[in-house]
C-alpha atoms as a PDB file:
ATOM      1  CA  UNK A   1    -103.508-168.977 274.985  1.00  0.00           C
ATOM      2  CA  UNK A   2    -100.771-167.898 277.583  1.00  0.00           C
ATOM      3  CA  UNK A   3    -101.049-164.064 277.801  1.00  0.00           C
ATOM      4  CA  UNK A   4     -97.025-163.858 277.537  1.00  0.00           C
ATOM      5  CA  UNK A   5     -97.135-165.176 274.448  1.00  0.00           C
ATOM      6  CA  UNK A   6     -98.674-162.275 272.535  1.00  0.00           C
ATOM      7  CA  UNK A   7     -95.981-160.188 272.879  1.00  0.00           C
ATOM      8  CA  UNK A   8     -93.299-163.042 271.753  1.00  0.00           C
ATOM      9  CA  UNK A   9     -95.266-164.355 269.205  1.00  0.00           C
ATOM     10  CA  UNK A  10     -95.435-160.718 267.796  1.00  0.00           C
ATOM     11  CA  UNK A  11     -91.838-160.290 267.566  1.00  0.00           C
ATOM     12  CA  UNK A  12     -90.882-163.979 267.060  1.00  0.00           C
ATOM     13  CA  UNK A  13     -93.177-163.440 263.697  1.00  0.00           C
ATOM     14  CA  UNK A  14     -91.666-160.014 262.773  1.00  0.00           C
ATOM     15  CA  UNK A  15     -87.904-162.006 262.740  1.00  0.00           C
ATOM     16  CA  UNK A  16     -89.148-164.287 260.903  1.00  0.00           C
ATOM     17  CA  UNK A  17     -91.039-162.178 258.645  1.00  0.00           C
ATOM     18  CA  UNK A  18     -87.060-159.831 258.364  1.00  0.00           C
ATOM     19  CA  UNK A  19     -85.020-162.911 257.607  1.00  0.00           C
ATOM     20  CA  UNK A  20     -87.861-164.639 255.210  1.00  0.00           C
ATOM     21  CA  UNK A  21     -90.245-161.987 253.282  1.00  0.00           C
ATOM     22  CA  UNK A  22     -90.532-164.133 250.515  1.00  0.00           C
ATOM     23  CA  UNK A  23     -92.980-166.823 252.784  1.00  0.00           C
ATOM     24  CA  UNK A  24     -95.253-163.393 253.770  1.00  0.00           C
ATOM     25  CA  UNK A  25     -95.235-161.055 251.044  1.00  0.00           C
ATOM     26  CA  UNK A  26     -97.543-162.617 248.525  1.00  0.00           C
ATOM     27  CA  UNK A  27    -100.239-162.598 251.338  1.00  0.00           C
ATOM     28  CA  UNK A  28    -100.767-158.744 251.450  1.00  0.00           C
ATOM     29  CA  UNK A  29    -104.568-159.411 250.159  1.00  0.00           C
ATOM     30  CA  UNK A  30    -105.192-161.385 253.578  1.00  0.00           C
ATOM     31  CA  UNK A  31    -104.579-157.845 255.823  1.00  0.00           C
ATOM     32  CA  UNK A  32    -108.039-156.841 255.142  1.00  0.00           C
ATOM     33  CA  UNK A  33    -109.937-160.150 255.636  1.00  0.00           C
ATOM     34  CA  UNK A  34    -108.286-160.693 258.504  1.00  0.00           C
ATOM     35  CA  UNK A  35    -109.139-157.394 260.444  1.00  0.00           C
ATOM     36  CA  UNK A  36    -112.594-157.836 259.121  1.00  0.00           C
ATOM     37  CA  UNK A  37    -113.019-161.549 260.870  1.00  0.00           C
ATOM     38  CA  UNK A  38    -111.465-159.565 264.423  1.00  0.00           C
ATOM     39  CA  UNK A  39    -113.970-156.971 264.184  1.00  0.00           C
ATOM     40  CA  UNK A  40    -116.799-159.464 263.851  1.00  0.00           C
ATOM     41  CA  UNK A  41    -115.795-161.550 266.555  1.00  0.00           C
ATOM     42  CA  UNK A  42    -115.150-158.212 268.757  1.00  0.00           C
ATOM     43  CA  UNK A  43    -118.688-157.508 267.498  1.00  0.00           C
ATOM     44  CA  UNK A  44    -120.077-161.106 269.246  1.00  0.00           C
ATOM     45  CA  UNK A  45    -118.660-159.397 272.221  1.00  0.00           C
ATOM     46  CA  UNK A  46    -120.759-156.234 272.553  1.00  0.00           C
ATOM     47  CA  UNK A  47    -123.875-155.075 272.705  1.00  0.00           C
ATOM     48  CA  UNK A  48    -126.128-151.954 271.579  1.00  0.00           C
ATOM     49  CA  UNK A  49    -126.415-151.258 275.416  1.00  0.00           C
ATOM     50  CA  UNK A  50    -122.292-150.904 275.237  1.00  0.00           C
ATOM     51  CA  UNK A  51    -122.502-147.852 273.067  1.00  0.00           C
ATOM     52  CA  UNK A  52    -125.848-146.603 274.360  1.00  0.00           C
ATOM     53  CA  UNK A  53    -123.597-145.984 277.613  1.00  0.00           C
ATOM     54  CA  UNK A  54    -120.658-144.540 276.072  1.00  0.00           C
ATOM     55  CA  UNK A  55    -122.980-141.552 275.714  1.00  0.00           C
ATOM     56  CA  UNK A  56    -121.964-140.348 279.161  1.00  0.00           C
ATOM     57  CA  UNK A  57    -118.323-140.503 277.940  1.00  0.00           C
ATOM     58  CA  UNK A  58    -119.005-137.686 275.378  1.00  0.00           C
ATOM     59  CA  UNK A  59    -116.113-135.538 276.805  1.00  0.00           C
ATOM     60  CA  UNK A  60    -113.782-138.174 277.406  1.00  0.00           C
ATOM     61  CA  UNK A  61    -113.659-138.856 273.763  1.00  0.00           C
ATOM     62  CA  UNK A  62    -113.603-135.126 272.533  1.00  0.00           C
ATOM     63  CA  UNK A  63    -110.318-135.011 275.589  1.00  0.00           C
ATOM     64  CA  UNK A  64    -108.757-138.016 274.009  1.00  0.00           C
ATOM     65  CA  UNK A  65    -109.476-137.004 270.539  1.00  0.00           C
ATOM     66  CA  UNK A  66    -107.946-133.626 271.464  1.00  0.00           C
ATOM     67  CA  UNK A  67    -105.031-135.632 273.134  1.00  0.00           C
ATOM     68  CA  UNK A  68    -104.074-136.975 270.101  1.00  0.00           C
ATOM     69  CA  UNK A  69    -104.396-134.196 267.713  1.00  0.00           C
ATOM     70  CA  UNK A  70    -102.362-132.127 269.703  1.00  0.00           C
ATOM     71  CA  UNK A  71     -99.696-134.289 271.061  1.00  0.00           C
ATOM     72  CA  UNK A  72     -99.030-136.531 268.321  1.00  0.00           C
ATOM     73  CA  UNK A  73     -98.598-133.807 265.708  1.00  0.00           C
ATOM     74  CA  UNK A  74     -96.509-131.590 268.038  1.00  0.00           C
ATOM     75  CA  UNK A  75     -94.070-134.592 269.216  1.00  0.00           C
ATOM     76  CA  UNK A  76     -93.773-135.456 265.688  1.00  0.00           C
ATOM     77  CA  UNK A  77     -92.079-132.143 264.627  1.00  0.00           C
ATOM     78  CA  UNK A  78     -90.026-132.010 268.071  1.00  0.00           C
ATOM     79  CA  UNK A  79     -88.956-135.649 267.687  1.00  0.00           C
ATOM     80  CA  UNK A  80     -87.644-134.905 264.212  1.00  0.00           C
ATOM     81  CA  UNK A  81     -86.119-131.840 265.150  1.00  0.00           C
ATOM     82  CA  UNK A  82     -84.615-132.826 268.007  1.00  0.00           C
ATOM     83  CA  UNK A  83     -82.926-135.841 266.200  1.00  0.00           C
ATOM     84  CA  UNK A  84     -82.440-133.749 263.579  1.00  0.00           C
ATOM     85  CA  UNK A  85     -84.213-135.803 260.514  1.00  0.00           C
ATOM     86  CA  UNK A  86     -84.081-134.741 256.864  1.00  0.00           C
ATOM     87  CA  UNK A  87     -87.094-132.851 255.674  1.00  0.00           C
ATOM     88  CA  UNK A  88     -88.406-136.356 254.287  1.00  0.00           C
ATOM     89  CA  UNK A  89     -88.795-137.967 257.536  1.00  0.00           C
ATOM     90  CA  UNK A  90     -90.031-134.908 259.238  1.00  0.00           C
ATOM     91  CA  UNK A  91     -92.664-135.005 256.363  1.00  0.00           C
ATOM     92  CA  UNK A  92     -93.090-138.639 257.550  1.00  0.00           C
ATOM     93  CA  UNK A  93     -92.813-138.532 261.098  1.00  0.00           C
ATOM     94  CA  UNK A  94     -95.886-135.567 260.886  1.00  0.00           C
ATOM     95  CA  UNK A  95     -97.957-137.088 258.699  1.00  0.00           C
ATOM     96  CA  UNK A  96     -98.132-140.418 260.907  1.00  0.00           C
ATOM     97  CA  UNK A  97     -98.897-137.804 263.968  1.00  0.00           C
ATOM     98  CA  UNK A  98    -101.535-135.693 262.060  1.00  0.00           C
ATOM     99  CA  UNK A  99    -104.097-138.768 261.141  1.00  0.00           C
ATOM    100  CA  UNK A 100    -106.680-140.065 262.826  1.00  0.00           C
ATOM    101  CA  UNK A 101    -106.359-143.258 265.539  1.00  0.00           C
ATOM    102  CA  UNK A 102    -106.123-147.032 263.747  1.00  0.00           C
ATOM    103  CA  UNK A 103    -108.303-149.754 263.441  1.00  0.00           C
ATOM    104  CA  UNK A 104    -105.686-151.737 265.127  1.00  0.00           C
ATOM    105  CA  UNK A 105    -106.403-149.839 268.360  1.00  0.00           C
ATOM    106  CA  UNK A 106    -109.753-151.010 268.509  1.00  0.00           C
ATOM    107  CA  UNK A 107    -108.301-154.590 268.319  1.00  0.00           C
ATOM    108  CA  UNK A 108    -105.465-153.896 271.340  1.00  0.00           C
ATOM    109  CA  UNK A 109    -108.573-152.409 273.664  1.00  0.00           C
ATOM    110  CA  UNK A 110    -110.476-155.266 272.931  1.00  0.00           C
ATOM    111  CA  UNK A 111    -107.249-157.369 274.059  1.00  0.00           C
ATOM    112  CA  UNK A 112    -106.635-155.095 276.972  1.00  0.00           C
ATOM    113  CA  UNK A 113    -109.726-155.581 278.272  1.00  0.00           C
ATOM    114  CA  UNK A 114    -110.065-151.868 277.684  1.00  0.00           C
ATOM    115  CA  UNK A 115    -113.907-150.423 276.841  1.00  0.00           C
ATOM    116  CA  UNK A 116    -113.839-151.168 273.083  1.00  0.00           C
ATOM    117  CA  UNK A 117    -117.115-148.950 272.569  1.00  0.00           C
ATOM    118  CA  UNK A 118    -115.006-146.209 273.303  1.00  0.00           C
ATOM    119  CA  UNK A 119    -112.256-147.043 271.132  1.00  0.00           C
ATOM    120  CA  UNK A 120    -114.284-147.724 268.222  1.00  0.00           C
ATOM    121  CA  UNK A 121    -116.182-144.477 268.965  1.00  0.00           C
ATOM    122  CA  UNK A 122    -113.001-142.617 269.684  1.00  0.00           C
ATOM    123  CA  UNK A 123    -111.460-143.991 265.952  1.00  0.00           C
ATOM    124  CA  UNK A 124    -114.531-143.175 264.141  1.00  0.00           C
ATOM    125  CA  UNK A 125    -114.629-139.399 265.568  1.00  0.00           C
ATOM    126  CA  UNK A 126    -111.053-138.722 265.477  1.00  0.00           C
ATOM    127  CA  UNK A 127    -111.127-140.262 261.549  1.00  0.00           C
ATOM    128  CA  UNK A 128    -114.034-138.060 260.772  1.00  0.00           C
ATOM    129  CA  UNK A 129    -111.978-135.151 262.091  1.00  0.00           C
ATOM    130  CA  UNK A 130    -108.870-135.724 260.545  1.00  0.00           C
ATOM    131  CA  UNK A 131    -110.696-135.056 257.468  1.00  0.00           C
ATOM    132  CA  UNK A 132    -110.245-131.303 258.569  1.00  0.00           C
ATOM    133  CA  UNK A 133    -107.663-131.664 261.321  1.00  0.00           C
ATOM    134  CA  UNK A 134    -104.899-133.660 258.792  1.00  0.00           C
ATOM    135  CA  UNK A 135    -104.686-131.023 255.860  1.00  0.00           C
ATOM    136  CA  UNK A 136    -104.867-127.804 258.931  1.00  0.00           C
ATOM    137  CA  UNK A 137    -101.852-129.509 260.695  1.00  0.00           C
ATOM    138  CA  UNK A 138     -99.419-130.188 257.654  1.00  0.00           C
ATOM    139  CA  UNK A 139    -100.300-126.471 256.607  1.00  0.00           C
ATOM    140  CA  UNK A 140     -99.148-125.341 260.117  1.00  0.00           C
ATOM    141  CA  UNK A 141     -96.288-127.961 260.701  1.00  0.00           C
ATOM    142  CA  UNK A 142     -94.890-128.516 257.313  1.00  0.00           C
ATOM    143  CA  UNK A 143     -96.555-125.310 255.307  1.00  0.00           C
ATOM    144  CA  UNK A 144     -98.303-127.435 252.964  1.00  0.00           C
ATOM    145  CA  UNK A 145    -101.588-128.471 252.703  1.00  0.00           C
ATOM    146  CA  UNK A 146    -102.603-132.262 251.261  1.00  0.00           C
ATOM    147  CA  UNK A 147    -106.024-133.718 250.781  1.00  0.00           C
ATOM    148  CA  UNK A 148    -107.223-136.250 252.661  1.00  0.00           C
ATOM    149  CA  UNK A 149    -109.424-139.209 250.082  1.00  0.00           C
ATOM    150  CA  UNK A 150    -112.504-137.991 252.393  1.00  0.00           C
ATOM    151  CA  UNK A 151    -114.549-141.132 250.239  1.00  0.00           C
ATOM    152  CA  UNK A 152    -111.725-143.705 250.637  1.00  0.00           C
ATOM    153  CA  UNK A 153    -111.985-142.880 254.470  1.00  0.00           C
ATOM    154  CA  UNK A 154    -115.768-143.219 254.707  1.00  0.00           C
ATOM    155  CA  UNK A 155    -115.510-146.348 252.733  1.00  0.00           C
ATOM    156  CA  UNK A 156    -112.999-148.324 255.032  1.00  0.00           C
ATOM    157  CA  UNK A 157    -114.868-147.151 257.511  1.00  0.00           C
ATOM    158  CA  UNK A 158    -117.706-149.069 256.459  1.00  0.00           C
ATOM    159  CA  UNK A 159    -116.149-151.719 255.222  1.00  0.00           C
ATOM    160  CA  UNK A 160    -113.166-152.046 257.602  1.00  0.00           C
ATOM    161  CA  UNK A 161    -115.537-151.239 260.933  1.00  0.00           C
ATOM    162  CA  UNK A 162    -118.697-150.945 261.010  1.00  0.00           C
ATOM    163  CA  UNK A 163    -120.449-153.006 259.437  1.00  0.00           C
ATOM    164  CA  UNK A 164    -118.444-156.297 260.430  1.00  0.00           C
ATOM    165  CA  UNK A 165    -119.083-154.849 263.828  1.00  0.00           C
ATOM    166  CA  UNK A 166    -122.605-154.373 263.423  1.00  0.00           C
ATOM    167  CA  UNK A 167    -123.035-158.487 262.242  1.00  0.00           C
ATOM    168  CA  UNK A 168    -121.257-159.238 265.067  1.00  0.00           C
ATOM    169  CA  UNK A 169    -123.056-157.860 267.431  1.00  0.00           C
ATOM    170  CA  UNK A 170    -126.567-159.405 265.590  1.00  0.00           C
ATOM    171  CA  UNK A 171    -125.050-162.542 265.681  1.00  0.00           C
ATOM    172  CA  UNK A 172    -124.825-161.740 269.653  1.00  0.00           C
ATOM    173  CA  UNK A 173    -128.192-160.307 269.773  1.00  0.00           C
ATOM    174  CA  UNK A 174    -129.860-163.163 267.983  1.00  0.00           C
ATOM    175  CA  UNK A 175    -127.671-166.065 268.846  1.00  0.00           C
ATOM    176  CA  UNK A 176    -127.352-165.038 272.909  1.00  0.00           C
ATOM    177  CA  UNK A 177    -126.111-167.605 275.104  1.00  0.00           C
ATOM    178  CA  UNK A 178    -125.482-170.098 272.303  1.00  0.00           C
ATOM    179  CA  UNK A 179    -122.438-168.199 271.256  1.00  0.00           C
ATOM    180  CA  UNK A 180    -120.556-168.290 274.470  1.00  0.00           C
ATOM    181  CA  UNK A 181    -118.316-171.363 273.692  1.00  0.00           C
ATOM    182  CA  UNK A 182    -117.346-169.507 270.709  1.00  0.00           C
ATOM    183  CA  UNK A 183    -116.659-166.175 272.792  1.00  0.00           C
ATOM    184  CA  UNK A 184    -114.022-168.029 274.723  1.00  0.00           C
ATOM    185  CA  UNK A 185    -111.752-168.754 271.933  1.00  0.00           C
ATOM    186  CA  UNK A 186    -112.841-164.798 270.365  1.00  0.00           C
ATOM    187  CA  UNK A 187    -109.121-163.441 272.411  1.00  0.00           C
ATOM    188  CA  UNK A 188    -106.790-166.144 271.142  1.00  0.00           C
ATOM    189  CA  UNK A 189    -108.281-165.969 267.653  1.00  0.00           C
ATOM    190  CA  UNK A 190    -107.623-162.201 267.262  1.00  0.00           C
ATOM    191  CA  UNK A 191    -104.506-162.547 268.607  1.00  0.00           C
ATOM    192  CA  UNK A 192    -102.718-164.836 266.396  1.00  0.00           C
ATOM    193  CA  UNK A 193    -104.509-162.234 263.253  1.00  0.00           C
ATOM    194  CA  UNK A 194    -102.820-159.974 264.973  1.00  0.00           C
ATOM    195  CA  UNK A 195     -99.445-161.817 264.644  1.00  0.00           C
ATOM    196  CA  UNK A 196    -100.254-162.648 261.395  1.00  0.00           C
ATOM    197  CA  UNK A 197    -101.075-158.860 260.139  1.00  0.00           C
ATOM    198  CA  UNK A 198     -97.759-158.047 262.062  1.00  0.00           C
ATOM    199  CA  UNK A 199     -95.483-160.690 260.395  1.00  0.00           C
ATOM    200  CA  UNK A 200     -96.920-159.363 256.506  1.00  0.00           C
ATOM    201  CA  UNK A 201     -96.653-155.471 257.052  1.00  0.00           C
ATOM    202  CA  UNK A 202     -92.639-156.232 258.308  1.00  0.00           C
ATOM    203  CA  UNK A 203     -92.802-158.907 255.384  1.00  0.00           C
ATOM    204  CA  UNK A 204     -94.169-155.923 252.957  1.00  0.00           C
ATOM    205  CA  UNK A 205     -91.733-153.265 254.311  1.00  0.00           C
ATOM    206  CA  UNK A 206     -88.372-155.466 254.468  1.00  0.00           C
ATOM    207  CA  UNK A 207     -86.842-152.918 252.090  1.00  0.00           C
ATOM    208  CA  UNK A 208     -87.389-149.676 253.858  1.00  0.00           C
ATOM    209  CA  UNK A 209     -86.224-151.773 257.447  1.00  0.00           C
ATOM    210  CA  UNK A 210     -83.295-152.265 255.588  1.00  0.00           C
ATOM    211  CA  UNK A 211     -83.129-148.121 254.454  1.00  0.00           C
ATOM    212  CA  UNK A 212     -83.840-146.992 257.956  1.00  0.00           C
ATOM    213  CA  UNK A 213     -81.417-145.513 260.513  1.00  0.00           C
ATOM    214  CA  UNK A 214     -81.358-146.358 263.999  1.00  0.00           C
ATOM    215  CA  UNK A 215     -82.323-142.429 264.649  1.00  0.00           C
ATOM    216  CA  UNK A 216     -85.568-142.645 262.908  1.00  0.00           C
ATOM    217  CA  UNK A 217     -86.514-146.149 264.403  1.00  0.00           C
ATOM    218  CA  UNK A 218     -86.127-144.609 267.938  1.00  0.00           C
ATOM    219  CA  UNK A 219     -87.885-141.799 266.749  1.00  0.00           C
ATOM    220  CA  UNK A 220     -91.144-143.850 265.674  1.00  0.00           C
ATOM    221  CA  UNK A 221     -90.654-146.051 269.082  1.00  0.00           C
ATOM    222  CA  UNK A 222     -90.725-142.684 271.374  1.00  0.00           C
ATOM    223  CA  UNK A 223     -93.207-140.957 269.271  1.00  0.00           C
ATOM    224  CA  UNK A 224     -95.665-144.173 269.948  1.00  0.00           C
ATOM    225  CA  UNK A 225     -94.559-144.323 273.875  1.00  0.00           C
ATOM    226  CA  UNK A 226     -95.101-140.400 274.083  1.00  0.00           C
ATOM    227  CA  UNK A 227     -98.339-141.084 272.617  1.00  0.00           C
ATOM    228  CA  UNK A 228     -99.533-144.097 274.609  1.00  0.00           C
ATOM    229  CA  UNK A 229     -98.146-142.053 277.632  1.00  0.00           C
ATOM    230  CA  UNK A 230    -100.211-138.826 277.115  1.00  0.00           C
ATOM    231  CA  UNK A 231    -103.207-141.005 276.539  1.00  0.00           C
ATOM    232  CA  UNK A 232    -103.197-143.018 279.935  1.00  0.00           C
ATOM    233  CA  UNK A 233    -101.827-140.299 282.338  1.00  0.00           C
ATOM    234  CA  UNK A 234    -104.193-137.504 280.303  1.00  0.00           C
ATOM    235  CA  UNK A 235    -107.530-139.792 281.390  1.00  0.00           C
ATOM    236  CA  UNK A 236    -105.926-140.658 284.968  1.00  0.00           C
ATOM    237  CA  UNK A 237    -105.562-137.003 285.857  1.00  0.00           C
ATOM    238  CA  UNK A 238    -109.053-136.387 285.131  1.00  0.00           C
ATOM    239  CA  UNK A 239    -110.050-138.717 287.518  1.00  0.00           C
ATOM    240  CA  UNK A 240    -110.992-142.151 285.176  1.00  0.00           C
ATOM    241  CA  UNK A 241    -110.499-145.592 285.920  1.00  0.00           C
ATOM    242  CA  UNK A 242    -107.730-147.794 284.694  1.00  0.00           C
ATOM    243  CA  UNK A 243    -109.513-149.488 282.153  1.00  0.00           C
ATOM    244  CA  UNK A 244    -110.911-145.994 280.614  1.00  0.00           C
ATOM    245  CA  UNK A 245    -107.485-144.841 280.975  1.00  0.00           C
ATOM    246  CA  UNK A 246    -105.637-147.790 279.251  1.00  0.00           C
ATOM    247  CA  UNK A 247    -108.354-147.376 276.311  1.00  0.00           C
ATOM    248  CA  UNK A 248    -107.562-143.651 275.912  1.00  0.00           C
ATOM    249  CA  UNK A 249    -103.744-144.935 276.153  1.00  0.00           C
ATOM    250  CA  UNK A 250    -103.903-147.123 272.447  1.00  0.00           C
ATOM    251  CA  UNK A 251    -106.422-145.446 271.045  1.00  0.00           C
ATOM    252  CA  UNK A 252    -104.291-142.005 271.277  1.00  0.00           C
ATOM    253  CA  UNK A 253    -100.559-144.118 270.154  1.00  0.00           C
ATOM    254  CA  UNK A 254    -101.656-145.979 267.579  1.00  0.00           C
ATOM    255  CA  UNK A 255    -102.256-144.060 264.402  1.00  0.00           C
ATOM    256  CA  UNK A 256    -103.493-145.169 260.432  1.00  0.00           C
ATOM    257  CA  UNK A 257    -100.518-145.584 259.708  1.00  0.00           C
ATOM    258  CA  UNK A 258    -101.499-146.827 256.678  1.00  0.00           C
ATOM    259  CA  UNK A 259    -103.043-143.707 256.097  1.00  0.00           C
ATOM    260  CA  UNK A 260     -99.951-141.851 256.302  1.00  0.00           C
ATOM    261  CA  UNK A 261     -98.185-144.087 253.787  1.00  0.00           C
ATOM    262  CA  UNK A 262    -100.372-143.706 251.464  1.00  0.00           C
ATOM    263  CA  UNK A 263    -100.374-139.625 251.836  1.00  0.00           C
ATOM    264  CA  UNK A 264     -96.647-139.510 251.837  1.00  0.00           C
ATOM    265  CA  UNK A 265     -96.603-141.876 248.510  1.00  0.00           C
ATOM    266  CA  UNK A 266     -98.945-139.324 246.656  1.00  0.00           C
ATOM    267  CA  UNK A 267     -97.884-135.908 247.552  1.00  0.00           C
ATOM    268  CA  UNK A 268     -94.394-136.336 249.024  1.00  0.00           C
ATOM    269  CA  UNK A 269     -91.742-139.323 248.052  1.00  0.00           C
ATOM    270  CA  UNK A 270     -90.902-142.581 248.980  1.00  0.00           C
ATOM    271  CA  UNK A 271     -88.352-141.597 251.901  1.00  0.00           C
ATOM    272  CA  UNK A 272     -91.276-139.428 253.598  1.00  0.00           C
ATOM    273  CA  UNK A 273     -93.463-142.839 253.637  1.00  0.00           C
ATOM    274  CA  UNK A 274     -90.386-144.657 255.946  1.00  0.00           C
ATOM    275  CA  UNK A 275     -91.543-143.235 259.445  1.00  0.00           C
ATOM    276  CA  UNK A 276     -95.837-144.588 258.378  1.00  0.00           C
ATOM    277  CA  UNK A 277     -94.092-147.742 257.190  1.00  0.00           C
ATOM    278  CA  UNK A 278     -91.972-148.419 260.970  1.00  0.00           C
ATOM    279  CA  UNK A 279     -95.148-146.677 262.635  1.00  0.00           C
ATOM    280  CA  UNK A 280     -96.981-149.398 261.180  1.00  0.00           C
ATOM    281  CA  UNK A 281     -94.811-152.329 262.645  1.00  0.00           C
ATOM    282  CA  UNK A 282     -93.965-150.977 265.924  1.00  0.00           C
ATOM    283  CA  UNK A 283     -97.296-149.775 267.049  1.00  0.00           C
ATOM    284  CA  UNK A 284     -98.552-153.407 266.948  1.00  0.00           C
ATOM    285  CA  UNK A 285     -95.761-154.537 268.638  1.00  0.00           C
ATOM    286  CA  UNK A 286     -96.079-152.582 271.489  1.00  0.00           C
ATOM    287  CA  UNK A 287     -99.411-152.107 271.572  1.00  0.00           C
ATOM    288  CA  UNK A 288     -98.932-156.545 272.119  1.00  0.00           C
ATOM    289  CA  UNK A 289     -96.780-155.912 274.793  1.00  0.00           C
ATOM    290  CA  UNK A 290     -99.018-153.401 276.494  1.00  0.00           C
ATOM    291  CA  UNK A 291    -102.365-155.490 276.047  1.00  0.00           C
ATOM    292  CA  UNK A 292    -100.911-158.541 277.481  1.00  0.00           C
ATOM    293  CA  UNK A 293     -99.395-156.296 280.422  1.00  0.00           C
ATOM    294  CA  UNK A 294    -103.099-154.930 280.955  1.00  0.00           C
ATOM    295  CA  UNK A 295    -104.510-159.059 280.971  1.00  0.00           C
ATOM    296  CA  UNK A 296    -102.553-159.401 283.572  1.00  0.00           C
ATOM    297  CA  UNK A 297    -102.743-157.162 285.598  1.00  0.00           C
ATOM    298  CA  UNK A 298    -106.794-157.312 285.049  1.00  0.00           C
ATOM    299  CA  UNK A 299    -106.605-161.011 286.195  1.00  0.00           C
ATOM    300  CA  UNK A 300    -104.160-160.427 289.191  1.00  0.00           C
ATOM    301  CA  UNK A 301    -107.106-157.503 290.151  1.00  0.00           C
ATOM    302  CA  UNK A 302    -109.672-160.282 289.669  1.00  0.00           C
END
């Protein structure tokens, strides 16, 4: 699969998703099964040895988990103060900065040809921490303080992560060689579940598209890009690579979203869940665009 086409067949799907819900919505039950079967195949890509070395990266992930607790949170409230956003959206906007990094993320380092032991270390320490970190940072940027479903977390975790992971990389361990015809179409399969996972959530969230202002969509777009931003130039200051850097770069802009949706639906109302709900679409968009930016240029350095 042409690299350029990630990108356009992200937002080619997302139209299509706008202008024709109806085809998309009824296939919300597929989200799950479909990040489970990229997470295995990422799995038939690594190897115990992968994480065994991420060891000596201890600090980098405690800098880039500290990235994104700090900045996300913080450009969250500026964002929505500087645009001036109703206390709903600030909610919103806050909530999506205050959890901990997405499972997608793992995915777009894995595209990026980023280290996707570290991203998959980096979301399962910044998701064990936002079990603290979450209900501390609404208390101090919104002066309210929400639980986080600790189990629900754990569970997904499991379910969602590691333990597709895990077969995947016993497949690999058992299988070896034999697997590396498969390997090569591993990219261009994740990619089009990618698409696919884009082209339901904008499917799913058609309504609130149609709700949103152009204020809070440039909000959520900036908030990602400040995010992404902090993340790559963060790592590159400290003197790491490209491909460490370009890691730390998705794993710190894309947030569970999800997460934040389902927060805002329980303690807050249905306005404070638009900002998750745009998070949720953009953040795959552009983390597309930036993993097919970071093929390139890999393959041009090649």
């Amino acid at each position: 699969m042409s690299l350029w086409l990630f990108p356009v067949l992200a937002i080619a799907a997302s139209c299509l998703a706008f202008l024709f819900p109806e085809l998309l919505v009824g296939q919300k039950s597929l989200i799950f099964p479909l990040l489970i079967l990229i997470m295995l195949g990422m799995g038939m890509t690594l190897k115990v040895t992968d994480f065994i070395s991420i060891w000596r990266l201890k600090k980098l992930i405690m800098l880039g988990v500290g990235v994104q607790f700090l900045v996300m949170p913080l450009a969250a409230w500026g964002l929505a103060k500087v645009f001036q956003l109703p206390l709903e959206l600030l909610i919103g906007l806050v909530l999506v900065g205050s959890t901990a990094g997405g499972t997608a993320s793992n995915v777009m380092a894995y595209l990026a040809k980023g280290n996707v032991a570290l991203s998959v270390s980096m979301t399962l320490t910044s998701t064990i921490l936002a079990i603290g970190a979450l209900p501390l940072l609404t208390w101090l940027l919104l002066g309210q303080v929400i639980a986080v479903p600790t189990q629900s977390l754990f569970v997904t975790l499991l379910e969602l992560i590691l333990l597709p992971l895990i077969l995947g990389m016993a497949i690999n361990y058992v299988l070896g060689e034999k697997i590396n015809i498969i390997q090569r179409f591993l990219p261009g399969i994740s990619m089009l579940s990618i698409v696919w996972i884009i082209a339901i959530i904008v499917a799913l969230n058609h309504s609130n598209l149609y709700a949103s202002s152009l204020v809070l969509v440039f909000a959520v777009m900036l908030h990602n890009l400040i995010g992404m931003s902090a993340g790559y130039w963060v790592t590159r200051a400290m003197g790491y690579d490209s491909i460490l850097a370009r890691t730390l770069a998705i794993e710190v802009g894309m947030q569970n979203s999800g997460l934040s949706v389902a927060l805002a639906l329980k303690y807050f109302t249905p306005m404070s869940a638009l900002p998750g709900a745009l998070f949720s679409i953009w953040h795959n968009v552009s983390g597309a665009i930036f993993a097919s930016y970071c093929q390139k240029r890999s393959q041009s350095v090649d």
